[in-house]
Protein backbone atom coordinates (compact mmCIF):
# COMPACT_ATOMS: atom_id res chain seq x y z
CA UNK A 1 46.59 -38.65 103.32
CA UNK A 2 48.77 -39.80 100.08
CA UNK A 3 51.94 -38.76 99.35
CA UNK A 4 51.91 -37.49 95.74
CA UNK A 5 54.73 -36.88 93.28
CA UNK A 6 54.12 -34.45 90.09
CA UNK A 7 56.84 -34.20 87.90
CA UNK A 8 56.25 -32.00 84.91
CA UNK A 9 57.72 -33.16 81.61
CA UNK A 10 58.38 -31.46 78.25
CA UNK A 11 60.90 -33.22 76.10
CA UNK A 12 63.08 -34.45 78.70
CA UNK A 13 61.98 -37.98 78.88
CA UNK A 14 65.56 -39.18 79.76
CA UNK A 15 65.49 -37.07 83.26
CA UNK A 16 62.11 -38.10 83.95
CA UNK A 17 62.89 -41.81 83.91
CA UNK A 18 65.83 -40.99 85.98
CA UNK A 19 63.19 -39.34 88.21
CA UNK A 20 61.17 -41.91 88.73
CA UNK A 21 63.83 -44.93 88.90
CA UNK A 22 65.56 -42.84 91.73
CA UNK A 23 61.80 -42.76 93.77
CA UNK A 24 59.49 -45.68 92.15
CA UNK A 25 60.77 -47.90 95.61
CA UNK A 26 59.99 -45.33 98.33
CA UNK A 27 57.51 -46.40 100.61
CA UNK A 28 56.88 -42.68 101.22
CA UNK A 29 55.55 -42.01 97.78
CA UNK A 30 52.32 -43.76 97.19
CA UNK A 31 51.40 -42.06 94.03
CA UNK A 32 53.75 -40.55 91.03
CA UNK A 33 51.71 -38.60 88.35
CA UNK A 34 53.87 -37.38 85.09
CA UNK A 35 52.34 -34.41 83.74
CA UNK A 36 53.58 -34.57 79.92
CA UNK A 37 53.09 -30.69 78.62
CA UNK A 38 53.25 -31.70 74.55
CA UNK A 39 56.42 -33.43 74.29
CA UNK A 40 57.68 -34.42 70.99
CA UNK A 41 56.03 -37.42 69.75
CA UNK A 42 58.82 -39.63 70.35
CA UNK A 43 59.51 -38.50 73.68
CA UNK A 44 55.80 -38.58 74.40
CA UNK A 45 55.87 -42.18 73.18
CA UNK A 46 59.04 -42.58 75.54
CA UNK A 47 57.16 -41.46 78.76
CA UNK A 48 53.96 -43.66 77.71
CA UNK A 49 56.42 -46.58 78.19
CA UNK A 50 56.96 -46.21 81.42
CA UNK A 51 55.20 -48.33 83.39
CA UNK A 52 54.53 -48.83 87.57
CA UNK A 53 51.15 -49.26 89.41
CA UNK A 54 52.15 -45.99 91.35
CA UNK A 55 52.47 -43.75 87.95
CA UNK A 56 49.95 -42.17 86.42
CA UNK A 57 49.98 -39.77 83.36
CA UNK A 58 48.01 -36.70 81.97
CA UNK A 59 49.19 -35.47 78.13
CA UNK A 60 48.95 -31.98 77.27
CA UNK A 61 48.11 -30.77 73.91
CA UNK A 62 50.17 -27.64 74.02
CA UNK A 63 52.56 -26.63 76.32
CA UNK A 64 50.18 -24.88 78.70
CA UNK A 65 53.35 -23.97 80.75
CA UNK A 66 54.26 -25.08 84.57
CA UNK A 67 51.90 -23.20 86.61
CA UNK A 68 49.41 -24.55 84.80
CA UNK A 69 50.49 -27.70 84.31
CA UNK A 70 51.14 -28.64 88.41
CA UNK A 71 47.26 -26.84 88.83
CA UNK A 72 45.97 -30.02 86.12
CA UNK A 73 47.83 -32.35 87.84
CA UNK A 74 46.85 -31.51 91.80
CA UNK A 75 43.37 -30.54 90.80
CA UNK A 76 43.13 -34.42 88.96
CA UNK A 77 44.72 -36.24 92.65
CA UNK A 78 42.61 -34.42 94.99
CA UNK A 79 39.33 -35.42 92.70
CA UNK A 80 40.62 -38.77 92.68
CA UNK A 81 42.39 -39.48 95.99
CA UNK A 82 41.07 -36.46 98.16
CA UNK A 83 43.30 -34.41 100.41
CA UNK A 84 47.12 -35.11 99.49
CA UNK A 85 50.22 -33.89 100.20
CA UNK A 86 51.94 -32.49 96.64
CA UNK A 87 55.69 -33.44 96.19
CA UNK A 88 55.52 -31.10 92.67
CA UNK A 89 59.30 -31.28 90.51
CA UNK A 90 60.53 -30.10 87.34
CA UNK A 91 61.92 -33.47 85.65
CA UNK A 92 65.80 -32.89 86.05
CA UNK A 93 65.43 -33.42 90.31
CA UNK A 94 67.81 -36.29 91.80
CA UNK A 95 66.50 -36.80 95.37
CA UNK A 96 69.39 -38.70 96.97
CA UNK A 97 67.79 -40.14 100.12
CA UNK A 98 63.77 -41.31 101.20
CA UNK A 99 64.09 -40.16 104.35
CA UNK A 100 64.86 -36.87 102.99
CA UNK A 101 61.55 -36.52 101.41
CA UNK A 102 60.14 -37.76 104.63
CA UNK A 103 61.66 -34.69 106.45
CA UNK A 104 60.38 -32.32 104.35
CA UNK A 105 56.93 -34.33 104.76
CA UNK A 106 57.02 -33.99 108.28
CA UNK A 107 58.12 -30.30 108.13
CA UNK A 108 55.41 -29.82 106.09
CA UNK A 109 52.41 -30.95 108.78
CA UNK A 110 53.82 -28.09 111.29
CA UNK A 111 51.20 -25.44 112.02
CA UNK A 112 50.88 -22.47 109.90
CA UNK A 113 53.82 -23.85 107.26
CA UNK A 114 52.50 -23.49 104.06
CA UNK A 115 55.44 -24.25 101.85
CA UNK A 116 58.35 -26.39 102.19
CA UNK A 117 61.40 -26.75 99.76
CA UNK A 118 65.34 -28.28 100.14
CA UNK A 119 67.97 -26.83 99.98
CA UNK A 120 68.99 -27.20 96.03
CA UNK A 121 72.32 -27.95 95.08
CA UNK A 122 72.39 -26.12 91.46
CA UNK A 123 75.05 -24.91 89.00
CA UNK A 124 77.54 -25.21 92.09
CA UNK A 125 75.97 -23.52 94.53
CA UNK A 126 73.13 -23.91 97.15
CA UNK A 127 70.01 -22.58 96.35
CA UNK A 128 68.28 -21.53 100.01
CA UNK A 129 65.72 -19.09 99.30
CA UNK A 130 66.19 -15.57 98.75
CA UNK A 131 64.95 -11.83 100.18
CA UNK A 132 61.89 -9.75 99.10
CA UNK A 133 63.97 -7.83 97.15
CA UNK A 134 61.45 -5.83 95.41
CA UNK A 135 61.50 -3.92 91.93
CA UNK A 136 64.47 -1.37 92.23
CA UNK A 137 66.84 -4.18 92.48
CA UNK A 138 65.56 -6.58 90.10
CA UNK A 139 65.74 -3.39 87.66
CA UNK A 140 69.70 -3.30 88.66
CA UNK A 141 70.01 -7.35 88.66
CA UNK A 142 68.58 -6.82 85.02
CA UNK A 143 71.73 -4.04 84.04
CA UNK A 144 74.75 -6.49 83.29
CA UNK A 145 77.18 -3.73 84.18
CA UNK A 146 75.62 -2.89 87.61
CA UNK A 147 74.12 -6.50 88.91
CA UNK A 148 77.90 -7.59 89.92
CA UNK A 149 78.19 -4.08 92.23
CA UNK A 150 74.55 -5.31 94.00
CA UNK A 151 75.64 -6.89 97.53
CA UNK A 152 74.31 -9.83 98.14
CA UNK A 153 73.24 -8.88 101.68
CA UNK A 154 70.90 -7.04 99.38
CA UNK A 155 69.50 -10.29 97.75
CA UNK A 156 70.20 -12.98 100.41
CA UNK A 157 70.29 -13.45 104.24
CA UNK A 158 72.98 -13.89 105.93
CA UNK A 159 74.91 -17.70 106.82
CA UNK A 160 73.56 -17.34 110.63
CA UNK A 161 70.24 -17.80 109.29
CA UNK A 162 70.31 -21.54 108.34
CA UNK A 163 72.31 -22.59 111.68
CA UNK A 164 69.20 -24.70 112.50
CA UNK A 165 67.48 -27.27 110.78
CA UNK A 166 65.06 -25.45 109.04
CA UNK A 167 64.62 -21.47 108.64
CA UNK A 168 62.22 -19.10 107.05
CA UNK A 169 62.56 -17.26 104.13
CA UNK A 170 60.20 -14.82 101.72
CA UNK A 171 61.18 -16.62 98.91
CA UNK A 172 61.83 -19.64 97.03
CA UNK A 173 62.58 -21.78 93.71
CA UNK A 174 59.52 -23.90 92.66
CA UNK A 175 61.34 -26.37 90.39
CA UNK A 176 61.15 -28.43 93.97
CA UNK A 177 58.56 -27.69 96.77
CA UNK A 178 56.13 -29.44 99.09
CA UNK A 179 52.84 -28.28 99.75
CA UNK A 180 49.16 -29.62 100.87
CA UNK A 181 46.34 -29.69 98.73
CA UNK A 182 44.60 -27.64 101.04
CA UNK A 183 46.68 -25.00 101.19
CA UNK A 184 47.07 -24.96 97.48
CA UNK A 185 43.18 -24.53 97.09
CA UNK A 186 43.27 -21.78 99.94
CA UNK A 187 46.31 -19.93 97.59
CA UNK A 188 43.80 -20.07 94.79
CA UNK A 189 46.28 -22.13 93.00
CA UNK A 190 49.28 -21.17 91.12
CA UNK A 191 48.87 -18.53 88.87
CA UNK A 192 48.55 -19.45 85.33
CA UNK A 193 48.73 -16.47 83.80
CA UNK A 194 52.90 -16.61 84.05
CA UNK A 195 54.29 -19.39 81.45
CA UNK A 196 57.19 -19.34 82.60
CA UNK A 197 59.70 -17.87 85.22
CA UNK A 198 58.47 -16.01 88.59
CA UNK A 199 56.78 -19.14 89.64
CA UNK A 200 58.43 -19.33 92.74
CA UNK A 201 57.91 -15.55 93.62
CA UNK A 202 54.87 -15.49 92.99
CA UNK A 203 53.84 -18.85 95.00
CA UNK A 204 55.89 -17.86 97.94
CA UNK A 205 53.91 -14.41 98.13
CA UNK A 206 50.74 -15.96 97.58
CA UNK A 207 51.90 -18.20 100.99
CA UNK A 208 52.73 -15.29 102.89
CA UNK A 209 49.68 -13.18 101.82
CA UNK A 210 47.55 -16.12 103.47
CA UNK A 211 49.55 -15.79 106.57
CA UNK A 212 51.60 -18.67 106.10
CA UNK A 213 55.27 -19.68 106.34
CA UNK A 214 57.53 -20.60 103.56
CA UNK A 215 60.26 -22.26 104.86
CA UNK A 216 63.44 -24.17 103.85
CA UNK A 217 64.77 -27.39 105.16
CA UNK A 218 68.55 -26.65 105.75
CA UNK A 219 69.06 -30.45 106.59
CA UNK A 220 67.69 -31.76 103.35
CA UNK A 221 69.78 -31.30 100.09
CA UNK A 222 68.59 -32.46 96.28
CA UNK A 223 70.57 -31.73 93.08
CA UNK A 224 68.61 -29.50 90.41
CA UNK A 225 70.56 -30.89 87.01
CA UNK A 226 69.32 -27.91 84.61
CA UNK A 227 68.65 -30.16 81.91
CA UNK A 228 68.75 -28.14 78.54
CA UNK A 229 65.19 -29.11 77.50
CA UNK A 230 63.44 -25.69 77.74
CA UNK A 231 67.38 -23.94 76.17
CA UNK A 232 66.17 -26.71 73.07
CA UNK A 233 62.26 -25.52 73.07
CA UNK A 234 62.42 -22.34 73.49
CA UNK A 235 64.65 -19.35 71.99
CA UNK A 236 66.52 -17.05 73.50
CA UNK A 237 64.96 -14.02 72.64
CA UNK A 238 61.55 -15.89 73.83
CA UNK A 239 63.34 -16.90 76.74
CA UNK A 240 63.87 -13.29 77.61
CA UNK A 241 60.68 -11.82 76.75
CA UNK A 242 58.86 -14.31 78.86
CA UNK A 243 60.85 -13.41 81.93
CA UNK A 244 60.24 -9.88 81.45
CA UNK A 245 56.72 -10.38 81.05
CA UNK A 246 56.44 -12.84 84.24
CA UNK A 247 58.84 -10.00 85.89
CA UNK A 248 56.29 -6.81 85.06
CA UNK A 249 53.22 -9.36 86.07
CA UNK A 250 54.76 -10.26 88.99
CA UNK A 251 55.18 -6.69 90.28
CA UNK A 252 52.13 -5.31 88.60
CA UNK A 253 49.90 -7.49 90.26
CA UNK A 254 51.50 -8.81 93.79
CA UNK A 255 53.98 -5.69 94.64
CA UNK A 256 52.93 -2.31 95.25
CA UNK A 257 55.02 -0.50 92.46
CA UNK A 258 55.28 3.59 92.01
CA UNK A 259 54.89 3.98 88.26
CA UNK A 260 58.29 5.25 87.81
CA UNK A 261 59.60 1.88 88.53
CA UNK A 262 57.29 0.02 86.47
CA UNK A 263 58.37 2.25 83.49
CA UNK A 264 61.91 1.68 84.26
CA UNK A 265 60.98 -2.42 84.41
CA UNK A 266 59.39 -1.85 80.62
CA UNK A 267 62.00 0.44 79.46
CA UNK A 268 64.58 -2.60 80.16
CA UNK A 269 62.43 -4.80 78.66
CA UNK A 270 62.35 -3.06 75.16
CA UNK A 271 66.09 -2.36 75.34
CA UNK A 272 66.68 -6.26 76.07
CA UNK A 273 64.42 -7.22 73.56
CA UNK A 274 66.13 -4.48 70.63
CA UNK A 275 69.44 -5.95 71.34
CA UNK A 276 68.59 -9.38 71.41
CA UNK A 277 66.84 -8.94 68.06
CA UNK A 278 70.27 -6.39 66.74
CA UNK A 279 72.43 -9.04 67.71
CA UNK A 280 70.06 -12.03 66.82
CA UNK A 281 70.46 -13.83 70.50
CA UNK A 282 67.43 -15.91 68.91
């Protein structure tokens, strides 16, 4: 079974390349496949110049988003190579070791895990996963005045958790996550009907659902860099509206949600939306 890299690019050429010079030379990785989502001509013209019998390259259009955009890019290895393991990454990833991805790999092949991700070193903290918090306290998280009063007991588990060398967890980020083809196709996919944000909710509840395990590797750590490409693409008041809409999605369709919290999660929407428009937070 190959071991596939997608790394989804829009306008970011630079982290890509870093990307893929960090990985070309791992043995691990037999195939890399950049998935260009309509990057700027020059940057498109930038990505088309990298070159290495292991990369491959599908360009988008339009920006058909990230959920979409890993879907294309699995769905074109597993007609081409067959059954795969998926090693899918947003472009600003620094993996710092090959035998970490071959950990995860390995974690990956244990019976009834369906997801596997690292721990991610981000904005100064470590990123390990998070509770099924549900909608009342994502409606708080969303009230600037109240989300620094939520305990994070609420949100997260506690340090005893991750003791070992792997633990499980309901949820997870997808800008970095391992998972087989076939248990991609038995998921149904990701869901393409979010653009952007909720990705990782929504895949990790899609795992559990088909009684499978998402777990994170406690051992393994990668750096996500937060490159500023989608802050350059895409406005803030967009920005906001699409993670409200992936938000009401999210619980509309996966959660079970009383109707008085779903009008609470589109009353906060409208407000957000008013005062980013008052205050032009464009």
């Amino acid at each position: 079974m190959k071991n596939c890299l997608i790394i989804i690019n829009c306008n970011d050429y630079k982290s890509t390349k870093h990307l893929v010079d960090n990985v070309i030379d791992y043995k691990i990785i037999d195939k890399i496949l950049i998935v260009d989502n309509n990057s700027r001509e020059e940057e498109r013209n930038l990505i088309k110049s990298i070159k290495n019998k292991k990369i491959e390259k599908i360009f988008n259009d339009e920006n058909i988003g990230y959920s979409s955009a890993i879907n294309l890019g699995s769905k074109y290895l597993v007609d081409k190579y067959g059954k795969c393991n998926f090693i899918i990454s947003n472009s600003d990833i620094v993996i710092m070791d090959e035998k970490d991805l071959s950990t995860l790999i390995d974690l990956l092949s244990f019976e009834k895990v369906g997801l596997v991700v690292p721990s991610l070193m981000e904005r100064g903290q470590i990123n390990r996963g998070w509770k099924d918090i549900g909608a009342k306290t994502d409606f708080l998280l969303g009230i600037p005045i109240i989300r620094d009063f939520v305990p994070d007991s609420i949100i997260y588990y506690n340090k005893d958790v991750y003791q070992s060398e792997y633990s499980f967890v309901d949820n997870v980020s997808s800008a970095f996550f391992l998972i087989t083809s076939e248990n991609l196709q038995k998921i149904g996919y990701m869901d393409e009907k979010v653009f952007l944000y909720y990705e990782g909710s929504i895949l990790s509840k899609k795992i559990r659902d088909n009684d499978l395990m998402v777990v994170i590797s406690n051992k393994v750590r990668i750096k996500h860099l937060y490159s500023r490409s989608v802050d350059n693409m895409i406005s803030g008041y967009k920005k906001y509206k699409l993670f409200k809409d992936s938000q009401l999605y999210y619980y509309s369709t996966y959660r079970e949600i009383s109707k008085f919290a779903m009008t609470l999660l589109r009353i906060q929407r409208k407000i957000g939306l008013f005062n980013r428009k008052l205050f032009r937070k464009k």
